[in-house]
C-alpha atoms as a PDB file:
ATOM      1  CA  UNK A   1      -0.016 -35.986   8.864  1.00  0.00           C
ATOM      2  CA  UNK A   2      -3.052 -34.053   9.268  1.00  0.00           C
ATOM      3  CA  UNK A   3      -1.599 -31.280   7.069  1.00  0.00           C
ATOM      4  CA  UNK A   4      -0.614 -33.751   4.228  1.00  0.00           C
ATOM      5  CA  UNK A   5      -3.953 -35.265   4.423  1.00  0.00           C
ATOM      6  CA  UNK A   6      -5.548 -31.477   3.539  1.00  0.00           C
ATOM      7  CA  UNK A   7      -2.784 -30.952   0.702  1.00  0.00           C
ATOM      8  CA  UNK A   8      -3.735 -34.203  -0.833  1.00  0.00           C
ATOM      9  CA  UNK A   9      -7.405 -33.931  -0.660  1.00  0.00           C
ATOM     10  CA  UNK A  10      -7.534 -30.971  -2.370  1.00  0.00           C
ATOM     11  CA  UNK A  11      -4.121 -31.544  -4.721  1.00  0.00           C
ATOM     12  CA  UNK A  12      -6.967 -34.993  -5.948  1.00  0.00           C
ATOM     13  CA  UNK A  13      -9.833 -33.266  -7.419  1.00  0.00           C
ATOM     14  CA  UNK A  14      -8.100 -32.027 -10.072  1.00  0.00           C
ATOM     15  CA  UNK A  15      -6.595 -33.727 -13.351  1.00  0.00           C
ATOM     16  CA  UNK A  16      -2.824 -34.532 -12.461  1.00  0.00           C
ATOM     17  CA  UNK A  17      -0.942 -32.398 -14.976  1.00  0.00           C
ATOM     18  CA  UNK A  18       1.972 -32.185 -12.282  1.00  0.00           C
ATOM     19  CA  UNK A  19       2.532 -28.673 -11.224  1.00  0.00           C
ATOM     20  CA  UNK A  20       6.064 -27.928  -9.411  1.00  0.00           C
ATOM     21  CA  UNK A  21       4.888 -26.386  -5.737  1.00  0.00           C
ATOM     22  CA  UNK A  22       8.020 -25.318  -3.393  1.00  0.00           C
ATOM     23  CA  UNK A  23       5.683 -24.764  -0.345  1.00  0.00           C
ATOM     24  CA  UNK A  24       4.696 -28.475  -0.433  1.00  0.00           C
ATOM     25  CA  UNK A  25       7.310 -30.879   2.256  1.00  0.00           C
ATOM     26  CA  UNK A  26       9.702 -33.389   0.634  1.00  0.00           C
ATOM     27  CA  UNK A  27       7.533 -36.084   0.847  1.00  0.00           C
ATOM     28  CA  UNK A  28       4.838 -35.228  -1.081  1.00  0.00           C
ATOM     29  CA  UNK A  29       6.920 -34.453  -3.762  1.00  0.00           C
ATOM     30  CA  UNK A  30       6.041 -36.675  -6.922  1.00  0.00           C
ATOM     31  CA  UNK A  31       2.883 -37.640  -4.962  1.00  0.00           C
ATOM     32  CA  UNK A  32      -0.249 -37.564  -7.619  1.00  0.00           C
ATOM     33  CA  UNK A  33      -3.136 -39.357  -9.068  1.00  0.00           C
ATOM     34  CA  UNK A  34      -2.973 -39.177 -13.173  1.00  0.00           C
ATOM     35  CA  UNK A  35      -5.793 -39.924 -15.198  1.00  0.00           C
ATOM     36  CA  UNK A  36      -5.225 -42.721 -17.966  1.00  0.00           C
ATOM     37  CA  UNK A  37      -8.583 -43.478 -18.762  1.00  0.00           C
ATOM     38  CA  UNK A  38      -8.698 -46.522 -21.688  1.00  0.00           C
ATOM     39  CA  UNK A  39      -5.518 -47.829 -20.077  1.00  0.00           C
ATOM     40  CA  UNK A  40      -5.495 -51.726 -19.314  1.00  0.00           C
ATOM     41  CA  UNK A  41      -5.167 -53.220 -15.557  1.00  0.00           C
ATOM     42  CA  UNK A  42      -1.969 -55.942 -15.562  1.00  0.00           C
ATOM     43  CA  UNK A  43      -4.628 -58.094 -15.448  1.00  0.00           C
ATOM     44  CA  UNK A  44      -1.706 -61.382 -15.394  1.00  0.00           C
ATOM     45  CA  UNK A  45      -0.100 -59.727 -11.774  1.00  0.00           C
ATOM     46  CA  UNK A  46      -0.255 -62.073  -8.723  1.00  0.00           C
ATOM     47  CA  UNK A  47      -1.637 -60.750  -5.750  1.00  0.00           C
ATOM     48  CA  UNK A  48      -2.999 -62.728  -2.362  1.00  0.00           C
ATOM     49  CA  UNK A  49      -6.670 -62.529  -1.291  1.00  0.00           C
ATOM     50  CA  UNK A  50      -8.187 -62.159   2.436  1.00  0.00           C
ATOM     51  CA  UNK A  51      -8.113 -66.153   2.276  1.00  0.00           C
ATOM     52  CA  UNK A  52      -4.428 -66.086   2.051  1.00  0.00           C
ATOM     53  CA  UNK A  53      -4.750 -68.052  -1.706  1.00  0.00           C
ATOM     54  CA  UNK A  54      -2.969 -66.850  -4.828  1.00  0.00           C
ATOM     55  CA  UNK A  55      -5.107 -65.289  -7.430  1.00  0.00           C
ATOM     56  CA  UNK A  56      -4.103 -63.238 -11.096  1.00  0.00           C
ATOM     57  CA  UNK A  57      -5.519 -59.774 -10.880  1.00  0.00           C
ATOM     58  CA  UNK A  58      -7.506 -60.952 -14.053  1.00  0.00           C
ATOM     59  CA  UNK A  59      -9.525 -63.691 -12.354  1.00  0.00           C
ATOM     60  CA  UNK A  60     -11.458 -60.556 -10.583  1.00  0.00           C
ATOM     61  CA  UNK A  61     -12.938 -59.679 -14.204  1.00  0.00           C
ATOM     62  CA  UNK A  62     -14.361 -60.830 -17.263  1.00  0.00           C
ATOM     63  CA  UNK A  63     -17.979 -60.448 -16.101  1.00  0.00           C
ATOM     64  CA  UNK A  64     -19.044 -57.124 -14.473  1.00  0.00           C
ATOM     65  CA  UNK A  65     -16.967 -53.752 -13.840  1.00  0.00           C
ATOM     66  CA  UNK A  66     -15.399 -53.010 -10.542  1.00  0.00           C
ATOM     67  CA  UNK A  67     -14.618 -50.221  -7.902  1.00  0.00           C
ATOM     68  CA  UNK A  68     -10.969 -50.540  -7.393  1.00  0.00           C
ATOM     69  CA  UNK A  69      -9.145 -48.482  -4.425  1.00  0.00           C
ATOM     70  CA  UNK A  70      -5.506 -48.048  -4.458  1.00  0.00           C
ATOM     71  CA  UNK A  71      -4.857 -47.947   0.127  1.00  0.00           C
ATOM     72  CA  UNK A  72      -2.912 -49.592   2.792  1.00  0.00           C
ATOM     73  CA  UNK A  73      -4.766 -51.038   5.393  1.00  0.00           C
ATOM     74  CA  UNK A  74      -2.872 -49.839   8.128  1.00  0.00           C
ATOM     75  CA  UNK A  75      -3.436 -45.595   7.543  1.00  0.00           C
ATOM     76  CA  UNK A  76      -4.289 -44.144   9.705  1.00  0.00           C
ATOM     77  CA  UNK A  77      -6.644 -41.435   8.448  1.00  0.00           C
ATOM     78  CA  UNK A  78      -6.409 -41.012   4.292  1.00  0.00           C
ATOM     79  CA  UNK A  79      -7.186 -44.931   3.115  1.00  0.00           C
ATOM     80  CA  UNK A  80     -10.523 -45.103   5.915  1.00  0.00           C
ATOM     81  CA  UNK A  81     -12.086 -42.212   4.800  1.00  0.00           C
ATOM     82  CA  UNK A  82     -12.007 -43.037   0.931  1.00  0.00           C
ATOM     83  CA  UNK A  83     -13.056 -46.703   1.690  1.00  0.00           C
ATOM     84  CA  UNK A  84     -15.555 -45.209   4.386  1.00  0.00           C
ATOM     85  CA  UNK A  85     -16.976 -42.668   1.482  1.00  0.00           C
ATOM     86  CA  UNK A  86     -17.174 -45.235  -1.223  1.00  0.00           C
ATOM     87  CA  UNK A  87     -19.240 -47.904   1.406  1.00  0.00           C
ATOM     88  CA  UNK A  88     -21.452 -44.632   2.040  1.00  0.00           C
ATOM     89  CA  UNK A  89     -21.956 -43.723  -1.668  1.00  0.00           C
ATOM     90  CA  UNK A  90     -22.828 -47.370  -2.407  1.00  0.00           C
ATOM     91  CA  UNK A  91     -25.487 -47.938   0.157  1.00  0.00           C
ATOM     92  CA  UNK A  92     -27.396 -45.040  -1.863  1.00  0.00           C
ATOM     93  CA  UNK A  93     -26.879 -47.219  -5.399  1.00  0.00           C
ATOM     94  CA  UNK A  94     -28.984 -50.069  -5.604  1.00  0.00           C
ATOM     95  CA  UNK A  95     -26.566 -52.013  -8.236  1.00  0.00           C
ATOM     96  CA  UNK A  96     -25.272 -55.133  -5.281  1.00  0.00           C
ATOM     97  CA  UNK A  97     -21.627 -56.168  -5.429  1.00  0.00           C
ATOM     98  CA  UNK A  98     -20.649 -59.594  -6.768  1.00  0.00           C
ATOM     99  CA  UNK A  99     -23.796 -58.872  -9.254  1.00  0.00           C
ATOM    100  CA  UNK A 100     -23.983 -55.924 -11.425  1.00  0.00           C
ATOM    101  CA  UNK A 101     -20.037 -55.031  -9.986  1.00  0.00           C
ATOM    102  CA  UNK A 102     -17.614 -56.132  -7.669  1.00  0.00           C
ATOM    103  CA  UNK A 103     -15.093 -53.676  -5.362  1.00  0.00           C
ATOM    104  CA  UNK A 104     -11.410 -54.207  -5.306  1.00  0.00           C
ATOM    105  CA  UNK A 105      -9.347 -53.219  -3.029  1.00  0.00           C
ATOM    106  CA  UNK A 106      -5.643 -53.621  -3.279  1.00  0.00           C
ATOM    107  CA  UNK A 107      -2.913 -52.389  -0.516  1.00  0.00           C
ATOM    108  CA  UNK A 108      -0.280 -51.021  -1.526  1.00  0.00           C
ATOM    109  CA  UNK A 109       2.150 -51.347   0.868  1.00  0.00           C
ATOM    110  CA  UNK A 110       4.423 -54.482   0.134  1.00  0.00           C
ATOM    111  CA  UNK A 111       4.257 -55.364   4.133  1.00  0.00           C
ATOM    112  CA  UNK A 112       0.848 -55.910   4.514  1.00  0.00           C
ATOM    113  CA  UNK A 113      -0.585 -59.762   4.503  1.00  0.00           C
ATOM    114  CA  UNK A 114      -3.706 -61.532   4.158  1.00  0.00           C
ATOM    115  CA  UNK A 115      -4.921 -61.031   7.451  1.00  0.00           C
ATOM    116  CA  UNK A 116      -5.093 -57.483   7.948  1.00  0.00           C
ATOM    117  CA  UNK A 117      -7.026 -57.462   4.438  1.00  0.00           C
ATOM    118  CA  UNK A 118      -9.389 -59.849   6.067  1.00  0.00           C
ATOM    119  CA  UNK A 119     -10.042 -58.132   9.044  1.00  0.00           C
ATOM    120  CA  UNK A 120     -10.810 -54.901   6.630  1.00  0.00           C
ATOM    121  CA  UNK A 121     -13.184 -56.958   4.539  1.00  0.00           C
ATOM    122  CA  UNK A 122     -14.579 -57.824   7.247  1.00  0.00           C
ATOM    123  CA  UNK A 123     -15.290 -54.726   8.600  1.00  0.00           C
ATOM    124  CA  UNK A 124     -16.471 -53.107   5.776  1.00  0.00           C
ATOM    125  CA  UNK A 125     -18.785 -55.770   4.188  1.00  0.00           C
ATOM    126  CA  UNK A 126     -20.475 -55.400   7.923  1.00  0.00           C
ATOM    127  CA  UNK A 127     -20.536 -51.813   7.631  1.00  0.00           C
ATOM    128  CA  UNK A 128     -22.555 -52.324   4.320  1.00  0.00           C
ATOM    129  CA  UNK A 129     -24.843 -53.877   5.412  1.00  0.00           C
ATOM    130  CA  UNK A 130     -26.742 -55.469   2.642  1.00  0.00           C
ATOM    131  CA  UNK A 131     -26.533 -59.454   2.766  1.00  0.00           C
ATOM    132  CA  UNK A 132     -25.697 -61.602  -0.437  1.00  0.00           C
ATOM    133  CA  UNK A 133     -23.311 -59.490  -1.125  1.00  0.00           C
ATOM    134  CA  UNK A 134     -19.749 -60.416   0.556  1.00  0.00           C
ATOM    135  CA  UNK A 135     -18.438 -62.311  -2.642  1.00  0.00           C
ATOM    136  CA  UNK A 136     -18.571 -59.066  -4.558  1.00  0.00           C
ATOM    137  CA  UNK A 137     -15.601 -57.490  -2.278  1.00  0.00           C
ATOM    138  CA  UNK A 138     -12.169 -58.321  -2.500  1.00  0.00           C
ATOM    139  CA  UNK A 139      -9.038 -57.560  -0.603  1.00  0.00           C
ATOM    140  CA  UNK A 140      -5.769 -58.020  -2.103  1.00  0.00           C
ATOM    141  CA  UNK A 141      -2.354 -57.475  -0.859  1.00  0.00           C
ATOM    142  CA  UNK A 142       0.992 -58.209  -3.033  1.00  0.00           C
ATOM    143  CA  UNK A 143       4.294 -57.791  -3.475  1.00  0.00           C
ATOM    144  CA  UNK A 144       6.287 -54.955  -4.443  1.00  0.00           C
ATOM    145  CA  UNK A 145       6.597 -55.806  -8.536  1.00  0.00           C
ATOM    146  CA  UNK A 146       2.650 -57.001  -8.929  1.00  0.00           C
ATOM    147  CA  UNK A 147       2.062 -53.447  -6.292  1.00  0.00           C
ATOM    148  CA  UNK A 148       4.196 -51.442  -9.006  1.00  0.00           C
ATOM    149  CA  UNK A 149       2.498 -52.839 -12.376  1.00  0.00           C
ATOM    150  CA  UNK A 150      -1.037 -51.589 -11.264  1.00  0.00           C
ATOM    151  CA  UNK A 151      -0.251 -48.397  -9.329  1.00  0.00           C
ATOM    152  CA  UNK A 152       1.418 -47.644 -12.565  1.00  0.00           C
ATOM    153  CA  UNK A 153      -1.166 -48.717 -14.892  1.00  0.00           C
ATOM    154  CA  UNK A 154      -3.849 -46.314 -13.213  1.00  0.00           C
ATOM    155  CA  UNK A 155      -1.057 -43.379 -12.942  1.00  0.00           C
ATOM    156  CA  UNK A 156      -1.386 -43.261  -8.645  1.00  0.00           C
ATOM    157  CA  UNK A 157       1.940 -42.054  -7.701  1.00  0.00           C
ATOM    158  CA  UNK A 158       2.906 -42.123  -3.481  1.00  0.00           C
ATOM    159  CA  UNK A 159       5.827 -42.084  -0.977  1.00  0.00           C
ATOM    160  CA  UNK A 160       6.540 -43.482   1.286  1.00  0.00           C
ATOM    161  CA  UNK A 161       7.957 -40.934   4.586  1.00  0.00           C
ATOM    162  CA  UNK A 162      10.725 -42.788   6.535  1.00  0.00           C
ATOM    163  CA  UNK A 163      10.388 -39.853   9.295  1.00  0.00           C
ATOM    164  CA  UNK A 164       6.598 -40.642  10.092  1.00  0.00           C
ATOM    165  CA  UNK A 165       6.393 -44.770   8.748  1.00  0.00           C
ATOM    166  CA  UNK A 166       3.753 -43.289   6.792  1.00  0.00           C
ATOM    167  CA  UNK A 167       2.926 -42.928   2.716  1.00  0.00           C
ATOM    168  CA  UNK A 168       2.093 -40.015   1.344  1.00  0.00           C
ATOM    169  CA  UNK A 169      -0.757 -40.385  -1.056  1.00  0.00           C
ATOM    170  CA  UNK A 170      -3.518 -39.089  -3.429  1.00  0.00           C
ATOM    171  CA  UNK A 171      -7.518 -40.005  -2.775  1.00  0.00           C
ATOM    172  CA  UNK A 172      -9.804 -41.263  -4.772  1.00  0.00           C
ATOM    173  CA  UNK A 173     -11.428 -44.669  -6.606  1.00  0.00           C
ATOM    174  CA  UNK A 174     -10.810 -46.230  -9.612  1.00  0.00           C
ATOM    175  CA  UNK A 175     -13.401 -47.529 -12.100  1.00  0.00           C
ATOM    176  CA  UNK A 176     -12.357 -50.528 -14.510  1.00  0.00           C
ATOM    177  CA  UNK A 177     -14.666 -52.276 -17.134  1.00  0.00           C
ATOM    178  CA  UNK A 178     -14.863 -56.205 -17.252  1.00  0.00           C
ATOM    179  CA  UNK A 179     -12.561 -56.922 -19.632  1.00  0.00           C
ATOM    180  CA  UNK A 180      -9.499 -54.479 -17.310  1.00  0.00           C
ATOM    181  CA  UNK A 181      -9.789 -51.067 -18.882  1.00  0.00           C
ATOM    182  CA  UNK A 182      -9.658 -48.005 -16.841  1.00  0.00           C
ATOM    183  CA  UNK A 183     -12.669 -46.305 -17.434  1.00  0.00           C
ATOM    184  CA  UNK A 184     -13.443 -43.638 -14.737  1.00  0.00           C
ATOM    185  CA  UNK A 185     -12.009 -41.923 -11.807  1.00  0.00           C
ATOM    186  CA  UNK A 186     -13.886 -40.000  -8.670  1.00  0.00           C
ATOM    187  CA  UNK A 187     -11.173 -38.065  -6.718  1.00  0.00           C
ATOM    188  CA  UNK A 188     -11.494 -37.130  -2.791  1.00  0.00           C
ATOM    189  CA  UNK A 189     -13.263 -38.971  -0.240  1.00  0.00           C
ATOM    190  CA  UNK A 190     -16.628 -38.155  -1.217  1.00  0.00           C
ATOM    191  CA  UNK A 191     -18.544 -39.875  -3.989  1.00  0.00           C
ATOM    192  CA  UNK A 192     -21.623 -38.897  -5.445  1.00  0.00           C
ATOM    193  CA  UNK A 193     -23.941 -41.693  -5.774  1.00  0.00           C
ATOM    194  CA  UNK A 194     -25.415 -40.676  -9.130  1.00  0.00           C
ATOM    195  CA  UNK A 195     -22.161 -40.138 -10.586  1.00  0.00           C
ATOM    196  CA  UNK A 196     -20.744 -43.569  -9.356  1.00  0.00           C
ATOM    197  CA  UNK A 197     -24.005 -45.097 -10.847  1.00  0.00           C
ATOM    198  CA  UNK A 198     -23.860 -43.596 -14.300  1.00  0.00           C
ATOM    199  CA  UNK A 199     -19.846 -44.362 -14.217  1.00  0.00           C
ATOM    200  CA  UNK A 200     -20.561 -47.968 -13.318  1.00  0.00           C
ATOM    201  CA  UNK A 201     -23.146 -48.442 -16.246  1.00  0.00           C
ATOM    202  CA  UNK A 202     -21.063 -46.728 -18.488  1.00  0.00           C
ATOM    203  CA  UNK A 203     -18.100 -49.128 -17.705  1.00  0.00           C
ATOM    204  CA  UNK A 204     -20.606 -51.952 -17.928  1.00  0.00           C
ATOM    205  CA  UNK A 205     -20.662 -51.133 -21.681  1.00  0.00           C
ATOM    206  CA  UNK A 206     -24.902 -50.648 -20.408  1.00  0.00           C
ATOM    207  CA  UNK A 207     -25.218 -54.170 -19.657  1.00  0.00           C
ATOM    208  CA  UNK A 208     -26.868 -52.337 -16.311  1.00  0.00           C
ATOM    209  CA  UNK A 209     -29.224 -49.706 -15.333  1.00  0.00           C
ATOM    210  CA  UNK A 210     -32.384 -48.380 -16.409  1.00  0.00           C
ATOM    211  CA  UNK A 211     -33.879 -46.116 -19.254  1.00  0.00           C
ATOM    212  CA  UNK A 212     -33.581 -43.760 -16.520  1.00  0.00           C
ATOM    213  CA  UNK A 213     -29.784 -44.046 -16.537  1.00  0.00           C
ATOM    214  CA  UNK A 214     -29.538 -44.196 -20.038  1.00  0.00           C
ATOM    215  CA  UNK A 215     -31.229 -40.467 -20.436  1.00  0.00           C
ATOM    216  CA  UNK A 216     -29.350 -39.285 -17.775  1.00  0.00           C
ATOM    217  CA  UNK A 217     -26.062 -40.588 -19.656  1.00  0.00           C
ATOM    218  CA  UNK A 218     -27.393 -38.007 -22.490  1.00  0.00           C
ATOM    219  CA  UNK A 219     -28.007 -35.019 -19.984  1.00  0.00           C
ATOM    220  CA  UNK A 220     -24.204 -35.955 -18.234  1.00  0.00           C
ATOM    221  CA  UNK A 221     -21.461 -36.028 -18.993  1.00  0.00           C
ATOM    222  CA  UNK A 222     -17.733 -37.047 -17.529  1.00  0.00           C
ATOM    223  CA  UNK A 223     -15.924 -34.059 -16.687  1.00  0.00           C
ATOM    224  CA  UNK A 224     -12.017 -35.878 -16.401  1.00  0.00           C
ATOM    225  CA  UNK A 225     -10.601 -33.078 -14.835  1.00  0.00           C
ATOM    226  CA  UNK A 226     -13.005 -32.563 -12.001  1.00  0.00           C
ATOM    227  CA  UNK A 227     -13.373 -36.333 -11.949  1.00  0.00           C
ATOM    228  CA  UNK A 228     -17.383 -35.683 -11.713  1.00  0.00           C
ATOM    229  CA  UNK A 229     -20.456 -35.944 -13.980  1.00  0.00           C
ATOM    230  CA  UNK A 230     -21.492 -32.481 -14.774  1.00  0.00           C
ATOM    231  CA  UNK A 231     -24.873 -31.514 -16.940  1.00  0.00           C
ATOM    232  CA  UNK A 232     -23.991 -31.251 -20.488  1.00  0.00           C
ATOM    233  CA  UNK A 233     -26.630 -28.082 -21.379  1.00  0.00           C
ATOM    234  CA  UNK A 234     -26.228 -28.404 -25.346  1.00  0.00           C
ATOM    235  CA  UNK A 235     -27.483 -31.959 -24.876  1.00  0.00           C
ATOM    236  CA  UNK A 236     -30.223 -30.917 -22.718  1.00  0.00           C
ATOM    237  CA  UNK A 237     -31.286 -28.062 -25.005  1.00  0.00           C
ATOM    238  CA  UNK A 238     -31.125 -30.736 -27.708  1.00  0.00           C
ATOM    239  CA  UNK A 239     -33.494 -32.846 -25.890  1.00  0.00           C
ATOM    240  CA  UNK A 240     -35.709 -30.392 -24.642  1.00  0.00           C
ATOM    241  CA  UNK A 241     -35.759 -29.528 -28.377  1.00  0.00           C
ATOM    242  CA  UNK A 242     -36.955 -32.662 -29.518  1.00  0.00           C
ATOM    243  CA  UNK A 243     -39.535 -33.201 -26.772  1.00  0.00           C
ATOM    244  CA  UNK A 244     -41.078 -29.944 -27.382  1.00  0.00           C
ATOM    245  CA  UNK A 245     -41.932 -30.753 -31.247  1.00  0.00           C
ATOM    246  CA  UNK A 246     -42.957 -33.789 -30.629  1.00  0.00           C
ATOM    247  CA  UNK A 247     -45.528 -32.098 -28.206  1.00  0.00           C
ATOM    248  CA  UNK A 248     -46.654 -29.647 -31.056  1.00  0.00           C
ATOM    249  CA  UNK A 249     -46.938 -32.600 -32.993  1.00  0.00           C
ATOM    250  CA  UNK A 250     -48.797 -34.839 -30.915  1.00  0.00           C
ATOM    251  CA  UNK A 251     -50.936 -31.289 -30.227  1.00  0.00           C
ATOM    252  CA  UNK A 252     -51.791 -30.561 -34.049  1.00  0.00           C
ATOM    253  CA  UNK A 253     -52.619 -34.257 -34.565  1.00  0.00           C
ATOM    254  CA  UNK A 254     -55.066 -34.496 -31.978  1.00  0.00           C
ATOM    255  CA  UNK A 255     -56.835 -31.102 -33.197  1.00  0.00           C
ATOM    256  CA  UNK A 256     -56.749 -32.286 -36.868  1.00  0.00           C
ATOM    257  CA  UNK A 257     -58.813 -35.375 -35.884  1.00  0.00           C
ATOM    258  CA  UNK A 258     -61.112 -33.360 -33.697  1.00  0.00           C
ATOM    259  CA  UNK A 259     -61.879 -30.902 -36.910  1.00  0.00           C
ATOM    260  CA  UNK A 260     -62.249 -34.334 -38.921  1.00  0.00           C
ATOM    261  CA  UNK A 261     -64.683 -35.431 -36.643  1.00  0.00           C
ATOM    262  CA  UNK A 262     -66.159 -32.493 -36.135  1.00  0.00           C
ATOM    263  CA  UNK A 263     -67.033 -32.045 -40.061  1.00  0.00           C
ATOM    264  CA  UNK A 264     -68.025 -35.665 -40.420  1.00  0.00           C
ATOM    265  CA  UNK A 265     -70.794 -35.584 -37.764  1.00  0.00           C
ATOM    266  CA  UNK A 266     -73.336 -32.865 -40.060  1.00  0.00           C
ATOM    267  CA  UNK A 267     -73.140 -35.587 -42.941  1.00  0.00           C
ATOM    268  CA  UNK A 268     -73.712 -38.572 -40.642  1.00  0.00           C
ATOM    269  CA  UNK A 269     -77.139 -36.875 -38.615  1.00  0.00           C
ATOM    270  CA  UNK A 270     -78.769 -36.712 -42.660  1.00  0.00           C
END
């Protein structure tokens, strides 16, 4: 398990164009996490919430974008580290779930019920830490069809190892914009905070962050095959451009109206 774990760790942080590897066991075979960015969620599929009641994928949006992690509560290793890394990137973002976003979580294992996602919220909205904020995380659980639709929709392909009772599976979160569009994805287990920041008030159409975020959007940009925000230098240069004339402006204005003044004060001492 340990070994698959490593494989699919590194086999996430790159764009899935599927590449045929002999050395790799049976059942990772297939296994992959493809990038459809603009793609819609199956926002009508029925899934079950930690309160055991029946809810449409869709009643989760229409107001604010959300985190959404593809795991199965029950893994032993893969699924608690990327939930463990997103709760640990998030503490470092002051945006609060349930207000500026919400984070979805959806097994996908067909065997899984309501109460092992409710122990999991529960563990993890503790872990977080920051009160007022429990209504912002949801976990769902589903059957097989509604479990299909969405793994499909966001291109996260697993197996499932009959040997082991284990899936084999890629790492990594999902971003989606209110209205159900894919708009971002961070691969691994690791998440930078400034990157899931500027991804969250991009999906938010800019409905959040600050002026701050907003230049930073110009200075970054979304790198889909590292799944990252890397600094986009033209656009820098560009900037630093613009800021420097305006400084030699702002510089030749100010000694204009010093010469000005300086000629005007002879005629005014007569």
């Amino acid at each position: 398990m340990r070994i698959w774990v490593a494989a699919l760790m590194m086999g996430a942080t790159v764009a899935s164009a599927q590449v045929q590897d002999n050395t790799l066991p049976p059942a990772l075979e297939g296994v992959a996490f493809e990038q459809r960015l603009g793609s819609d969620l199956p926002l009508d599929a029925r899934f079950v919430d930690a309160t055991g009641k029946a809810i449409r994928l869709g009643e989760l949006f229409g107001d604010r974008p959300a985190v959404l992690a593809l795991v199965y509560y029950e893994c032993p290793m893969l699924c608690n580290l990327v939930l463990n890394g997103l709760v640990a990137s998030l503490r470092a973002v002051d945006f609060d779930p349930g207000r500026e976003f919400d984070v979805v979580a959806v097994s996908f294992d067909p065997r899984e019920d309501p109460d092992l996602a409710a122990a999991k919220r529960a563990g993890y909205v503790e872990s977080y830490g920051r009160e007022g904020t429990e209504a912002g995380w949801h976990f769902l659980t589903g059957d097989a069809e509604a479990i299909r639709r969405l793994t499909e929709a966001v291109g996260f392909r697993y197996n499932f190892d009959e040997e082991s009772g284990e899936f084999a599976h890629s790492a990594g979160v999902v971003l989606a914009t209110a209205d159900g569009r894919v708009a971002r994805y961070f691969f691994g287990v690791e998440y930078p905070p400034r990157d899931l920041r500027l991804g969250l008030v991009e999906a938010s159409d800019n409905r959040i962050g600050s002026v701050v975020d907003q230049v930073l959007l110009y200075c970054f940009h979304y790198d889909a095959v590292s799944g990252r925000y890397s600094f986009a230098t033209l656009t820098a240069v560009r900037i630093g451009g613009v800021l420097t004339v305006a400084v030699l402006l702002g510089f030749m204005i100010t000694m204009l109206r010093r010469e000005r003044a300086g000629t005007a004060a002879p005629a005014n001492l007569r």
